[in-house]
Protein backbone atom coordinates (compact mmCIF):
# COMPACT_ATOMS: atom_id res chain seq x y z
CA UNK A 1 0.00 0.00 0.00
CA UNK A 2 1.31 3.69 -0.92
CA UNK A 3 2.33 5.85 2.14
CA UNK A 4 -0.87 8.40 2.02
CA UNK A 5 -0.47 11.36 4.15
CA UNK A 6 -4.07 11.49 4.24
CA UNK A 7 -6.51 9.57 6.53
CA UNK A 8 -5.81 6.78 8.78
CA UNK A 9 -4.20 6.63 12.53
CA UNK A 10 -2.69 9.96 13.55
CA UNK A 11 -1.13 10.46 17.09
CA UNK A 12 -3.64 12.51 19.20
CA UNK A 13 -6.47 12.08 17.09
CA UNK A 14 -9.64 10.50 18.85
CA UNK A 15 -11.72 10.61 21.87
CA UNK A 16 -9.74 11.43 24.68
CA UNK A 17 -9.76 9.17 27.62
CA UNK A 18 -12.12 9.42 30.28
CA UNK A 19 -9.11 10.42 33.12
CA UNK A 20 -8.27 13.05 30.95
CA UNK A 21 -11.68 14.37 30.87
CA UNK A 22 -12.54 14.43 34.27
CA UNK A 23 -9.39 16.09 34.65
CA UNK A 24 -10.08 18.62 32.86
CA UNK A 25 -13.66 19.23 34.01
CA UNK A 26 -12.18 19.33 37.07
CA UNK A 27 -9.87 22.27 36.66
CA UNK A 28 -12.88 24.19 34.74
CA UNK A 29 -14.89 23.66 37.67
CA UNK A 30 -12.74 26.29 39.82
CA UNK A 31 -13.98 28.82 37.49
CA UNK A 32 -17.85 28.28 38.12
CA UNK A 33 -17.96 31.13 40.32
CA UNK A 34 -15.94 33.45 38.00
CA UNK A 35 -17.92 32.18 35.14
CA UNK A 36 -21.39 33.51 36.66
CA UNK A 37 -20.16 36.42 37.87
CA UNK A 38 -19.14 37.45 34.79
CA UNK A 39 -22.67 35.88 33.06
CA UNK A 40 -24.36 38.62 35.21
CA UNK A 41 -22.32 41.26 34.80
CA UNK A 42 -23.23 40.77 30.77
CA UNK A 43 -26.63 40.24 31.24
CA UNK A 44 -26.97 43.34 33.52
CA UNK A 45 -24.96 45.34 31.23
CA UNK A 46 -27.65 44.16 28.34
CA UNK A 47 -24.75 42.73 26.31
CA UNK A 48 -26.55 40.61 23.71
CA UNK A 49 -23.83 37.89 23.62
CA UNK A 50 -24.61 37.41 27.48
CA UNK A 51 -28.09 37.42 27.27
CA UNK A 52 -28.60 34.93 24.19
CA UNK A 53 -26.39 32.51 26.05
CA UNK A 54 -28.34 32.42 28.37
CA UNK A 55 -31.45 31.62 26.79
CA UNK A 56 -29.87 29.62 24.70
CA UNK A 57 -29.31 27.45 27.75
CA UNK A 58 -31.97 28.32 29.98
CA UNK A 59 -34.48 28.01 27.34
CA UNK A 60 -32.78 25.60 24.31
CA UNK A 61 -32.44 27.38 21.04
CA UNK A 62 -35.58 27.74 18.53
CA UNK A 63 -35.72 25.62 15.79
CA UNK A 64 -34.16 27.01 12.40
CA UNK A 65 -36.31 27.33 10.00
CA UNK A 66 -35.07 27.13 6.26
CA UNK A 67 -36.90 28.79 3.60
CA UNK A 68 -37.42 26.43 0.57
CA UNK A 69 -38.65 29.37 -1.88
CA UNK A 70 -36.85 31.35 -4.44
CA UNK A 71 -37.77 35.36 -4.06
CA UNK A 72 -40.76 34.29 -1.70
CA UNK A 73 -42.31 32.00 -4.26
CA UNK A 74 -42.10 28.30 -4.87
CA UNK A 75 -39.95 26.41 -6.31
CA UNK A 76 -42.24 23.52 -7.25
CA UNK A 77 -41.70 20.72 -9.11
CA UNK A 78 -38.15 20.59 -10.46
CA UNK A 79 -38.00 17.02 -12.18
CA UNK A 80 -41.02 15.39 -13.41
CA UNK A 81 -40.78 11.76 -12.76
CA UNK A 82 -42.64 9.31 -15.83
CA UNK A 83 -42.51 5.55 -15.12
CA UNK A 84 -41.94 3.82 -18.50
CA UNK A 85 -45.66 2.23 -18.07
CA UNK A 86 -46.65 5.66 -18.45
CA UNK A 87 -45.01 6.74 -21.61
């Protein structure tokens, strides 16, 4: 097989272990004080970043919405589909 630089194992890549998440989560943890103090400084300050993470979490995000139209109008039927029992 050709020596591909792309794909396959790399060193670091994957899910890191458990140990090392809990570590982590750990360390992050020291800052949950910090981290709301400075969540209600934003949202007292009416900083819009602030205040949409907050609903965001508080309230889960709306559902997005995409709009199938072109200039407001539909786009209907793009390929008309004929079985060869109906030709």
């Amino acid at each position: 097989m050709a020596n591909n630089e792309h794909g396959g194992a790399r060193e670091g890549a994957g899910r890191k272990p458990k140990a090392t998440e809990l570590e982590i989560v750990s360390k992050l943890s020291e800052l949950d004080e910090a981290w709301m103090s400075a969540m209600k400084n934003g949202i007292n300050n009416g900083e819009f970043n602030f205040c949409k993470l907050f609903a965001d979490y508080r309230y889960g995000k709306p559902k997005e919405r995409v709009d199938h139209t072109t200039n407001g109008k539909d786009i209907g039927a793009i390929i008309q589909i004929v079985r060869p029992s109906d030709a």
